[in-house]
N, C-alpha and C. Protein backbone atom coordinates (compact mmCIF):
# COMPACT_ATOMS: atom_id res chain seq x y z
N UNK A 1 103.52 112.17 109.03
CA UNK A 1 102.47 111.34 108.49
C UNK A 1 102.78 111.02 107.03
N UNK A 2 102.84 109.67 106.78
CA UNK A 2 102.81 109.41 105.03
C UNK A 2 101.19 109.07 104.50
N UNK A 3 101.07 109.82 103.47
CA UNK A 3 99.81 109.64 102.78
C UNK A 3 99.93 107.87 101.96
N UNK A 4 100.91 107.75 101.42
CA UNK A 4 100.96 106.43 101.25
C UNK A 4 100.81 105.33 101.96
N UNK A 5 101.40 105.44 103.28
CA UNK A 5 101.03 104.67 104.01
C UNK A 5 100.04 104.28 104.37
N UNK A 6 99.33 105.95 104.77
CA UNK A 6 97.69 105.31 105.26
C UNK A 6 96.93 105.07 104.14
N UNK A 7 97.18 105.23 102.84
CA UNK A 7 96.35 104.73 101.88
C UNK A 7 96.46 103.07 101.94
N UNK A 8 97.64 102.88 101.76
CA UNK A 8 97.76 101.33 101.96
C UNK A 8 97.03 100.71 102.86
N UNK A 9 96.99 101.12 103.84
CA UNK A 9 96.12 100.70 104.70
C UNK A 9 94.18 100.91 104.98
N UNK A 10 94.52 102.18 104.78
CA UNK A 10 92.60 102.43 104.95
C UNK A 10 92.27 102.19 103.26
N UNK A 11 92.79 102.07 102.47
CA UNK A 11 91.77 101.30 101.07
C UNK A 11 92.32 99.87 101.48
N UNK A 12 92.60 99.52 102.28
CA UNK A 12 91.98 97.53 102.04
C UNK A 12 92.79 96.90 101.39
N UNK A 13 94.25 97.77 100.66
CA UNK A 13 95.12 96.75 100.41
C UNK A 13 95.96 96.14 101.10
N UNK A 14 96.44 96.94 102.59
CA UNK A 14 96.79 95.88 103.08
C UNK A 14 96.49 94.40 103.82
N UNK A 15 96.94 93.56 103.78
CA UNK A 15 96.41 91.91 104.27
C UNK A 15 96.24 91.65 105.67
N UNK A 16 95.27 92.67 106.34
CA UNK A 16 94.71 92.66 107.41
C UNK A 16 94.09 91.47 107.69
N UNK A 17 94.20 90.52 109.14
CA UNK A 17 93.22 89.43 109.04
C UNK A 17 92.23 89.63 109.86
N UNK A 18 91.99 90.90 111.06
CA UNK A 18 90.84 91.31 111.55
C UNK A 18 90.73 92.52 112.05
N UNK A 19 89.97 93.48 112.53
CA UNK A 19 89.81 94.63 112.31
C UNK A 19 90.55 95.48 113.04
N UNK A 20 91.36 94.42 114.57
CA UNK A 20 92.34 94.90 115.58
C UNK A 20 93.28 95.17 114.71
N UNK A 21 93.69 94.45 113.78
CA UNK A 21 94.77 94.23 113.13
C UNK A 21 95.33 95.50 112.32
N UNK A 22 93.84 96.10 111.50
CA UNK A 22 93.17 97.14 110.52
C UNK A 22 93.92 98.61 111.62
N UNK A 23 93.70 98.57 112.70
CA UNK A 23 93.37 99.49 113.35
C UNK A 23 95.00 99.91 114.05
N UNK A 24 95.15 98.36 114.60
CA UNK A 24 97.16 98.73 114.87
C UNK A 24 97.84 99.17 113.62
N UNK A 25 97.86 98.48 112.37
CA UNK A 25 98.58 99.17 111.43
C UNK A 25 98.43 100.55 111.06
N UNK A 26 96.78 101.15 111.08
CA UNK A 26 96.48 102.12 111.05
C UNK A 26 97.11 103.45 111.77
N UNK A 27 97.67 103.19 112.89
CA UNK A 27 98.54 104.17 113.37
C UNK A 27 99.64 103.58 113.50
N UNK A 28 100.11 102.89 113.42
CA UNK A 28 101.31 102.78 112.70
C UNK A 28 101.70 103.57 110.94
N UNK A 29 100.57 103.37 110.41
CA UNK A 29 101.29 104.18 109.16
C UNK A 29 101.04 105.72 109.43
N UNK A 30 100.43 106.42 110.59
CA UNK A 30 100.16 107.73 110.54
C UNK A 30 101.30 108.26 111.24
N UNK A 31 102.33 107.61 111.71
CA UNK A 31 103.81 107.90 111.96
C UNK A 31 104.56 107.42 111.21
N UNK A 32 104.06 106.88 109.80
CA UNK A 32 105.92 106.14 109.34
C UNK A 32 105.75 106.76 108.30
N UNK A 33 107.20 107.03 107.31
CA UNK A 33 107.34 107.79 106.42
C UNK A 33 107.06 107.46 104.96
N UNK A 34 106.52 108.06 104.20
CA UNK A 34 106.29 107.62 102.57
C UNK A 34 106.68 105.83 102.17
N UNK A 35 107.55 105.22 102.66
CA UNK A 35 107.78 104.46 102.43
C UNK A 35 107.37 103.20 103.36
N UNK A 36 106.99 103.30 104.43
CA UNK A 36 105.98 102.81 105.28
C UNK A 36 107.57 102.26 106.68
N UNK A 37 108.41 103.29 106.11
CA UNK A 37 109.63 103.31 107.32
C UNK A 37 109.53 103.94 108.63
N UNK A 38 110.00 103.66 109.51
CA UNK A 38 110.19 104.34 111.00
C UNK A 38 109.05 104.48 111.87
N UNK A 39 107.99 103.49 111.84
CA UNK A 39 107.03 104.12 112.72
C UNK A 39 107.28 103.44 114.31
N UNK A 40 107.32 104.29 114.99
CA UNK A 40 107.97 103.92 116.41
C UNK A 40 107.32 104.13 117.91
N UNK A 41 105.54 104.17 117.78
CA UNK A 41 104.84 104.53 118.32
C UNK A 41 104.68 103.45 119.58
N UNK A 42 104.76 103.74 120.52
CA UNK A 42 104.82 102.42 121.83
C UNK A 42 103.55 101.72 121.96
N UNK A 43 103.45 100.36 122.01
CA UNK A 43 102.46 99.61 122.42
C UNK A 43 100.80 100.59 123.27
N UNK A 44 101.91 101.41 124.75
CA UNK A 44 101.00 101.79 125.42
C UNK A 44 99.90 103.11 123.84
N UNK A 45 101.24 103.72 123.43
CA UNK A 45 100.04 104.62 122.41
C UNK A 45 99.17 104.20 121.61
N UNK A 46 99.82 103.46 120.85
CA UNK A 46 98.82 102.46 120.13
C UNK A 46 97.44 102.00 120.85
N UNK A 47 97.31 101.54 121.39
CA UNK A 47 96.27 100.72 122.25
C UNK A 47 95.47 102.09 123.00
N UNK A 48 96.14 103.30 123.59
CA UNK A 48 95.06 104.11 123.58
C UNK A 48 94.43 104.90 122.25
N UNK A 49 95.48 105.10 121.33
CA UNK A 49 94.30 106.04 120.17
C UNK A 49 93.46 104.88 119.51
N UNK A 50 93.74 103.44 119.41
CA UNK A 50 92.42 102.96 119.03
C UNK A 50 92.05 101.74 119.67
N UNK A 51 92.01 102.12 121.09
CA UNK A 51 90.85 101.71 122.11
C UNK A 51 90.91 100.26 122.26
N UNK A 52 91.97 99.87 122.38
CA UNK A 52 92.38 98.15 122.58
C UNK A 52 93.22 97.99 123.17
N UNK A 53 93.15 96.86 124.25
CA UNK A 53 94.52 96.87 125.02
C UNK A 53 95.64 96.70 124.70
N UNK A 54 96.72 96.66 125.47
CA UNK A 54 98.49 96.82 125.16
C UNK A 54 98.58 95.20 125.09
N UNK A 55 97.78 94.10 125.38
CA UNK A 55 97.96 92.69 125.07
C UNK A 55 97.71 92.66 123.54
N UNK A 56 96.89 93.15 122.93
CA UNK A 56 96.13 93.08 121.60
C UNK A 56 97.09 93.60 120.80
N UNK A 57 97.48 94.47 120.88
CA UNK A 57 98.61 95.34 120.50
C UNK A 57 99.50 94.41 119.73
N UNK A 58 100.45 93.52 121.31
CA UNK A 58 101.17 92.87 121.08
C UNK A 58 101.08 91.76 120.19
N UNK A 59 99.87 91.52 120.19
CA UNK A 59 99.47 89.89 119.64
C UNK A 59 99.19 90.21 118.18
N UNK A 60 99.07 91.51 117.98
CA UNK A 60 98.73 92.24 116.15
C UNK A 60 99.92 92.25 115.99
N UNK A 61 101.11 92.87 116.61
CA UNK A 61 102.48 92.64 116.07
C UNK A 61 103.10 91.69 115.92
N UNK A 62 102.80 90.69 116.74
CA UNK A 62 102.99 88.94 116.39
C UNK A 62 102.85 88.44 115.20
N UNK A 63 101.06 88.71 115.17
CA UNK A 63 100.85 87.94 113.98
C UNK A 63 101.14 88.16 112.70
N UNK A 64 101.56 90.18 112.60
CA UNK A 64 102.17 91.02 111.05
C UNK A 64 103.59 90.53 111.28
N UNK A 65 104.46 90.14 112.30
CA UNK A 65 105.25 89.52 111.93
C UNK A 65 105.41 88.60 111.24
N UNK A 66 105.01 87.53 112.03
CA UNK A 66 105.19 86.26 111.29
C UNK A 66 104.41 85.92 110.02
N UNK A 67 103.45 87.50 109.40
CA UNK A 67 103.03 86.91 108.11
C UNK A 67 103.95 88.21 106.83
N UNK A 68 104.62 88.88 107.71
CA UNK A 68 105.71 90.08 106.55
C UNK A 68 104.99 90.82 106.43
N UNK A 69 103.70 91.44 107.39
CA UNK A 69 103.19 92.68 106.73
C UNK A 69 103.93 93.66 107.24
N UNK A 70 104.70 93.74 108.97
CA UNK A 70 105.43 94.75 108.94
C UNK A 70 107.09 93.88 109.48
N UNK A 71 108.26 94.44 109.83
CA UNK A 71 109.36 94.00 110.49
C UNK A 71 110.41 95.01 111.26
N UNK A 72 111.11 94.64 112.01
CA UNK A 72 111.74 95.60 112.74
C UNK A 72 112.77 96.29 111.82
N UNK A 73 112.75 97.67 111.94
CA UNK A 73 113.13 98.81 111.24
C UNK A 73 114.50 99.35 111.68
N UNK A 74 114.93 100.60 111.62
CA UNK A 74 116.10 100.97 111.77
C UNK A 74 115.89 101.54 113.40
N UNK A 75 116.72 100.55 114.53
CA UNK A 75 116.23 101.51 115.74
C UNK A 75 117.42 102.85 116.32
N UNK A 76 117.72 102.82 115.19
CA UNK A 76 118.95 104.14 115.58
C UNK A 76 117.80 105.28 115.88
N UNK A 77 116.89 105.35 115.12
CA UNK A 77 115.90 106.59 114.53
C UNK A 77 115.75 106.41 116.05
N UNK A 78 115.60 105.62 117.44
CA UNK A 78 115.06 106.29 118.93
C UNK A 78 116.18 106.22 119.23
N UNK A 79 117.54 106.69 118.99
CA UNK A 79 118.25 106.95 119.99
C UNK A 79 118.65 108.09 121.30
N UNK A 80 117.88 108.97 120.67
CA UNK A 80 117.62 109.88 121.61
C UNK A 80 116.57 109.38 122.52
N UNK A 81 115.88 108.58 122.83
CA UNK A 81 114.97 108.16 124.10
C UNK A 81 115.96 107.67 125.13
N UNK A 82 115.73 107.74 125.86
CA UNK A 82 116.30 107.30 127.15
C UNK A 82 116.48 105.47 126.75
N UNK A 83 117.24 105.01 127.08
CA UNK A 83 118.05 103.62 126.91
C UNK A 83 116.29 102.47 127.20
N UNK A 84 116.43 102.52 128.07
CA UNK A 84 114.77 102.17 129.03
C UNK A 84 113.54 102.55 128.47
N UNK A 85 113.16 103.31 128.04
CA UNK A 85 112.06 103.94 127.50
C UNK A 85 111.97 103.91 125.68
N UNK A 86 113.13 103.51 125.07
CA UNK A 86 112.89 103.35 123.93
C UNK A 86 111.83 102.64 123.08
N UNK A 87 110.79 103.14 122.09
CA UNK A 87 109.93 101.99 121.89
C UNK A 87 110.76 100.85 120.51
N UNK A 88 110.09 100.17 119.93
CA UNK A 88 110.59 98.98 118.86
C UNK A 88 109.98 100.10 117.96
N UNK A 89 111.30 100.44 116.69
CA UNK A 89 110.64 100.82 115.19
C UNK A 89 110.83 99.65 114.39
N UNK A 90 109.23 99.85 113.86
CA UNK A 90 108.65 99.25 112.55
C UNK A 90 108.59 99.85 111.54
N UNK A 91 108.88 98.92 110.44
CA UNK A 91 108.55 99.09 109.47
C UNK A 91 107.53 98.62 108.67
N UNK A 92 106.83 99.15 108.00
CA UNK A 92 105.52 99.11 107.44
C UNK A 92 106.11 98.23 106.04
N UNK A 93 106.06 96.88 105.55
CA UNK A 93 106.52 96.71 104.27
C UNK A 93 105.44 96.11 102.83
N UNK A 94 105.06 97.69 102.68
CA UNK A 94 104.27 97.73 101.92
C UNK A 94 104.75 97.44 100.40
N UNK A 95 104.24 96.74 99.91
CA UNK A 95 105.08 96.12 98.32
C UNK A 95 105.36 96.72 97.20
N UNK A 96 106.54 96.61 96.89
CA UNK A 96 106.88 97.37 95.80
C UNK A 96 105.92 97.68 94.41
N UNK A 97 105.08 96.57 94.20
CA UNK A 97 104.13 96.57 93.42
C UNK A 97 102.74 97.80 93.72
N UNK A 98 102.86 98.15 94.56
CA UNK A 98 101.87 98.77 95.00
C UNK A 98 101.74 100.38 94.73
N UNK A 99 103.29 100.80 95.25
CA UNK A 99 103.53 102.34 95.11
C UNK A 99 103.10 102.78 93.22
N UNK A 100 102.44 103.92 93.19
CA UNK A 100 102.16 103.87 91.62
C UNK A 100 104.01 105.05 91.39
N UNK A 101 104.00 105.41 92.39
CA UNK A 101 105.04 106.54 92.33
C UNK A 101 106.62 106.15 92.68
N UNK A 102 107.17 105.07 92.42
CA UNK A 102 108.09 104.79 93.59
C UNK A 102 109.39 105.41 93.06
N UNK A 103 109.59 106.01 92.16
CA UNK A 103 110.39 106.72 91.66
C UNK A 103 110.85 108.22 92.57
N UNK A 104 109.76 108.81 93.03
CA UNK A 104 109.77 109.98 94.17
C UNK A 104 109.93 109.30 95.55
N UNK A 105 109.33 108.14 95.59
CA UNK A 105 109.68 107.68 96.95
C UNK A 105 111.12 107.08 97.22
N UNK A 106 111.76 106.75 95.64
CA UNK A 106 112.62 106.21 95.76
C UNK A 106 113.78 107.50 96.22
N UNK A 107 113.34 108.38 95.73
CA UNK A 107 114.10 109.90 95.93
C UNK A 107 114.06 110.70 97.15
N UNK A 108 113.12 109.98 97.91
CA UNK A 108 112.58 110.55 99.27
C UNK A 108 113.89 109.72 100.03
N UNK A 109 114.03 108.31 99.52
CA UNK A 109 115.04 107.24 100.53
C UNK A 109 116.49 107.56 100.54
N UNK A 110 116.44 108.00 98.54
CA UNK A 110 118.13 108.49 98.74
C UNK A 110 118.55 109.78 99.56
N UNK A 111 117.57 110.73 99.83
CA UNK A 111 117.57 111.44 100.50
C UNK A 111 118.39 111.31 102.11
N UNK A 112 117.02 110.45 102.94
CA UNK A 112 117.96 110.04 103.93
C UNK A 112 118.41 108.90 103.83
N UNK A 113 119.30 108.94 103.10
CA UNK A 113 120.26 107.87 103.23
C UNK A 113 120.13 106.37 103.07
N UNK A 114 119.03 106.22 102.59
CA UNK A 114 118.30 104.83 102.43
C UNK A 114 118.58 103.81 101.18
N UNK A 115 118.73 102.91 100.91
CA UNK A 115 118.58 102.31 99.90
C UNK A 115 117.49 102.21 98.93
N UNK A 116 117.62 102.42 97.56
CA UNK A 116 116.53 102.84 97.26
C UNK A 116 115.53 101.01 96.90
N UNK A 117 113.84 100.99 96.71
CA UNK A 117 113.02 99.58 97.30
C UNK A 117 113.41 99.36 95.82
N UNK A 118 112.98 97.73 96.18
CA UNK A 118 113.42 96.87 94.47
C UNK A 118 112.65 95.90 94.97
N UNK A 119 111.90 95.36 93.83
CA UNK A 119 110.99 94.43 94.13
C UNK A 119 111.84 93.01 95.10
N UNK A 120 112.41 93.14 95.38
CA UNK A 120 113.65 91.73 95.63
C UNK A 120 113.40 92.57 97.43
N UNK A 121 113.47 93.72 97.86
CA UNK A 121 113.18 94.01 98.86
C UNK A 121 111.50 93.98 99.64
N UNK A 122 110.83 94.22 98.49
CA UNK A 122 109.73 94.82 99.09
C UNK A 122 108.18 93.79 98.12
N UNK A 123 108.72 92.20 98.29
CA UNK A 123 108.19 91.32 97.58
C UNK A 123 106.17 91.12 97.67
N UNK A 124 105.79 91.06 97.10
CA UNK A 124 103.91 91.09 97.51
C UNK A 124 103.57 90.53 99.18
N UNK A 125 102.44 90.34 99.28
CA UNK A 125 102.33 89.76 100.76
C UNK A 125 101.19 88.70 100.38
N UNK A 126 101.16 87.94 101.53
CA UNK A 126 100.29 86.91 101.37
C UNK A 126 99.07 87.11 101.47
N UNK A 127 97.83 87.25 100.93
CA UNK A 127 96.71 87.57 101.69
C UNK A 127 96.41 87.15 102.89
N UNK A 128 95.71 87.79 103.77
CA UNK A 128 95.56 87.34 105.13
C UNK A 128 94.60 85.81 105.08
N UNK A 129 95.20 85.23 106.55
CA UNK A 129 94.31 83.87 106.55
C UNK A 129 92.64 83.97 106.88
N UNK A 130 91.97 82.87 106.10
CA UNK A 130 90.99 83.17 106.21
C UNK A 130 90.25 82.84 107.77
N UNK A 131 89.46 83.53 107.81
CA UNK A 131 88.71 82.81 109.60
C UNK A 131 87.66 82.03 109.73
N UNK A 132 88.06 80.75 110.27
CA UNK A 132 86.93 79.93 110.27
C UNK A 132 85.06 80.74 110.27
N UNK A 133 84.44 79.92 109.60
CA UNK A 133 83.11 80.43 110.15
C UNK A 133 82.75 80.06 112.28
N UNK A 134 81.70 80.50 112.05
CA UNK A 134 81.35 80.22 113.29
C UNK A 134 80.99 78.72 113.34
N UNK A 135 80.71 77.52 114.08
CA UNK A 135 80.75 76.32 114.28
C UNK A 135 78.76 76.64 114.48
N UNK A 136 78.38 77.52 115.27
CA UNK A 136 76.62 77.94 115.13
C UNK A 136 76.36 78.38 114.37
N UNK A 137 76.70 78.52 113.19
CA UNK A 137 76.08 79.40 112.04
C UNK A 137 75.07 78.71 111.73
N UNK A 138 73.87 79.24 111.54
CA UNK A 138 72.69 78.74 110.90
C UNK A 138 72.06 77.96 112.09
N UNK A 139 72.48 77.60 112.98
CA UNK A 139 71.35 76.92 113.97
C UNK A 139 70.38 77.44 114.77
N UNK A 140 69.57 77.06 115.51
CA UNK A 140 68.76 78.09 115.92
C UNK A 140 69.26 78.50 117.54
N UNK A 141 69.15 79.63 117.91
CA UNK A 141 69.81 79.35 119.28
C UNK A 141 69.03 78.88 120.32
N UNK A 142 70.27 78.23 121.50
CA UNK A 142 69.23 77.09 122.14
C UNK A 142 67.85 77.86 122.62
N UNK A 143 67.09 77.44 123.69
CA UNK A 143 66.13 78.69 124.45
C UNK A 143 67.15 78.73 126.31
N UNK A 144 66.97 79.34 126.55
CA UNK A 144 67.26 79.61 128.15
C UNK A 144 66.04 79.99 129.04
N UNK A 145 66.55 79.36 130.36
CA UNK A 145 65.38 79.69 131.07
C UNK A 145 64.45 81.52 131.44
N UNK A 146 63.51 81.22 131.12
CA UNK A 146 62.65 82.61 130.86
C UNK A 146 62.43 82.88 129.35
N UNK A 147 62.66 82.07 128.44
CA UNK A 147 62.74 82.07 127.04
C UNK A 147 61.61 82.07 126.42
N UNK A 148 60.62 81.11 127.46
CA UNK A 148 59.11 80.76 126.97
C UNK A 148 57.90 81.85 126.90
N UNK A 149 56.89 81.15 126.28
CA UNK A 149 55.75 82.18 125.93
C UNK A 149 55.33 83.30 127.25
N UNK A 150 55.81 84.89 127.36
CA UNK A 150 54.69 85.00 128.22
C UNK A 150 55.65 85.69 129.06
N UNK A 151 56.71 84.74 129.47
CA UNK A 151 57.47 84.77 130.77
C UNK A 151 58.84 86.00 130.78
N UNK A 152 59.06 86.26 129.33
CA UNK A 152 59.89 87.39 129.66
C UNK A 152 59.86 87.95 128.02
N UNK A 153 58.53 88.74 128.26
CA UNK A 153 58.30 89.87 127.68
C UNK A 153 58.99 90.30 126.98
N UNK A 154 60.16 91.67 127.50
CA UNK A 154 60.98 92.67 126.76
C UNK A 154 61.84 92.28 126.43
N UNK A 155 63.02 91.03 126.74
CA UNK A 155 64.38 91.42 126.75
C UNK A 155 64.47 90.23 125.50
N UNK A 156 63.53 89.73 124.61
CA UNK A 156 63.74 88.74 123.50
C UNK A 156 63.22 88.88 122.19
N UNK A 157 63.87 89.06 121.55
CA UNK A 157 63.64 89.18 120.09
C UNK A 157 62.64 87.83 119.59
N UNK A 158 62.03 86.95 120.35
CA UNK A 158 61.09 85.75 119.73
C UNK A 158 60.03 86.34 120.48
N UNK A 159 59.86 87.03 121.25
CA UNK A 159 58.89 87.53 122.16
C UNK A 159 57.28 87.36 121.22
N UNK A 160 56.08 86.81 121.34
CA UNK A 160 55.19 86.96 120.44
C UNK A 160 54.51 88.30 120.43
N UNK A 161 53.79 88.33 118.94
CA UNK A 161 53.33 89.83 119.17
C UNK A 161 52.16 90.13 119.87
N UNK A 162 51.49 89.15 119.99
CA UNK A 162 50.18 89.10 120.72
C UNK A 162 50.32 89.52 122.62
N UNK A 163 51.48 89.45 122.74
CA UNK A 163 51.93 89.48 124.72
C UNK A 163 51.31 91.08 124.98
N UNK A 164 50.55 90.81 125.76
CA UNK A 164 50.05 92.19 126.16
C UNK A 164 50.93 92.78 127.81
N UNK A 165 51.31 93.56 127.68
CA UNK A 165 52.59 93.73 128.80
C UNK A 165 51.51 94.48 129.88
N UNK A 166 51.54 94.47 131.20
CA UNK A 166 50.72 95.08 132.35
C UNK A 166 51.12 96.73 132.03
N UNK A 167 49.78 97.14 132.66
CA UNK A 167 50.01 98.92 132.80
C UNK A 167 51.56 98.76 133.34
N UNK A 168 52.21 100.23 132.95
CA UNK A 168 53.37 100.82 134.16
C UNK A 168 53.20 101.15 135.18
N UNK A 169 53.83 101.50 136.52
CA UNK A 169 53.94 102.04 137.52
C UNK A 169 54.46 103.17 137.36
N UNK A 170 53.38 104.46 137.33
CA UNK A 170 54.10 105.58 137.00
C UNK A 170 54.26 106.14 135.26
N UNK A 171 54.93 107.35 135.62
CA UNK A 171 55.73 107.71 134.54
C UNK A 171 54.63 107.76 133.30
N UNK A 172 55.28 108.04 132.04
CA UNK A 172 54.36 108.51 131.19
C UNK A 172 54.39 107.30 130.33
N UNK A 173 53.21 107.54 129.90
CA UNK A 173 53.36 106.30 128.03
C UNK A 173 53.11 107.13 127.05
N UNK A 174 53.69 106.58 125.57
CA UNK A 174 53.45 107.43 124.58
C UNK A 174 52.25 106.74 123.76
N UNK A 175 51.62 107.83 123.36
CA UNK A 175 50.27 107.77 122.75
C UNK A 175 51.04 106.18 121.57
N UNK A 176 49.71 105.19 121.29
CA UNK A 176 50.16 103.78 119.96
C UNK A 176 51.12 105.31 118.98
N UNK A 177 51.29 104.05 118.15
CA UNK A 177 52.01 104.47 116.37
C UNK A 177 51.10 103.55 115.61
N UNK A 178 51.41 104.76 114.65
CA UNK A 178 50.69 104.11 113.12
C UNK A 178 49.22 105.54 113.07
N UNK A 179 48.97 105.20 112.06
CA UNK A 179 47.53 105.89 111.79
C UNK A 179 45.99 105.58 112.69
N UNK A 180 45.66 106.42 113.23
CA UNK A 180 44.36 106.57 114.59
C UNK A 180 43.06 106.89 113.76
């Protein structure tokens, strides 16, 4: 687990454009290393620890592609998986501007063998695109049938307050609220 990584991510600097998005990178950085290198977690895992399908998955790695938040990494790091079963490593490319420390991280890379980041590698990112509003915002919504005065009671938030609902069949009622 890199603490950098998931900081980058769960404080909001990285350029997430919706919350699937928030949530794939999110385990992605809880496998990649200080430098937001090697995370190699398979579609199918991803999509079960945070509860979205293996299509969604795919379509979050699409879109951090094609905007540089992450890119394909060193895949030597799965060579021990079976040929077939190997997943895609990513890399997390979190911006050089960002690390307050990159001097230790840079010492973490020469370590294994890495080149150490230079802003020329690890350039800012774009903020994410913005998302249209909704096209209904502010209108009122239409009515549907059973919408009207009277005719369906419980299941509507316009419901008037005056609707006096029939006894129950059964079962208990709880004494009004408010002061008696």
């Amino acid at each position: 687990m890199s603490l950098e990584a998931m900081v980058w991510v769960l404080s909001g600097d990285a350029p997430v454009s919706d919350v699937n998005e928030y949530a794939v990178l999110g385990a992605m950085a809880d496998k990649a290393d200080s430098d937001g290198c090697g995370s190699w977690l398979a579609k199918e895992t991803i999509a079960t620890r945070v509860h979205v399908s293996e299509e969604t998955v795919k379509r979050c790695w699409r879109n951090m592609l094609r905007r540089g938040l992450i890119a394909k990494g060193d895949q030597a790091l799965v060579r021990h998986y079976r040929a077939d079963r190997r997943p895609v490593v990513y890399d997390l490319l979190i911006p050089y501007g960002w690390f307050s420390n990159v001097d230790r991280v840079n010492a973490e890379r020469s370590r294994l063998g890495r080149d150490p980041l230079t802003p020329q590698d690890r350039p800012d990112i774009a903020p994410a695109p913005v998302k249209p509003g909704r096209a209904d915002k502010g209108k009122p919504r239409p009515k549907q049938a059973g919408d009207g005065e009277g005719t369906n009671p419980r299941g509507n938030s316009e419901t008037p307050r005056g609707v006096t609902l029939a006894e129950p069949d059964g079962g208990t009622t709880s004494r009004p609220r408010g002061n008696l």
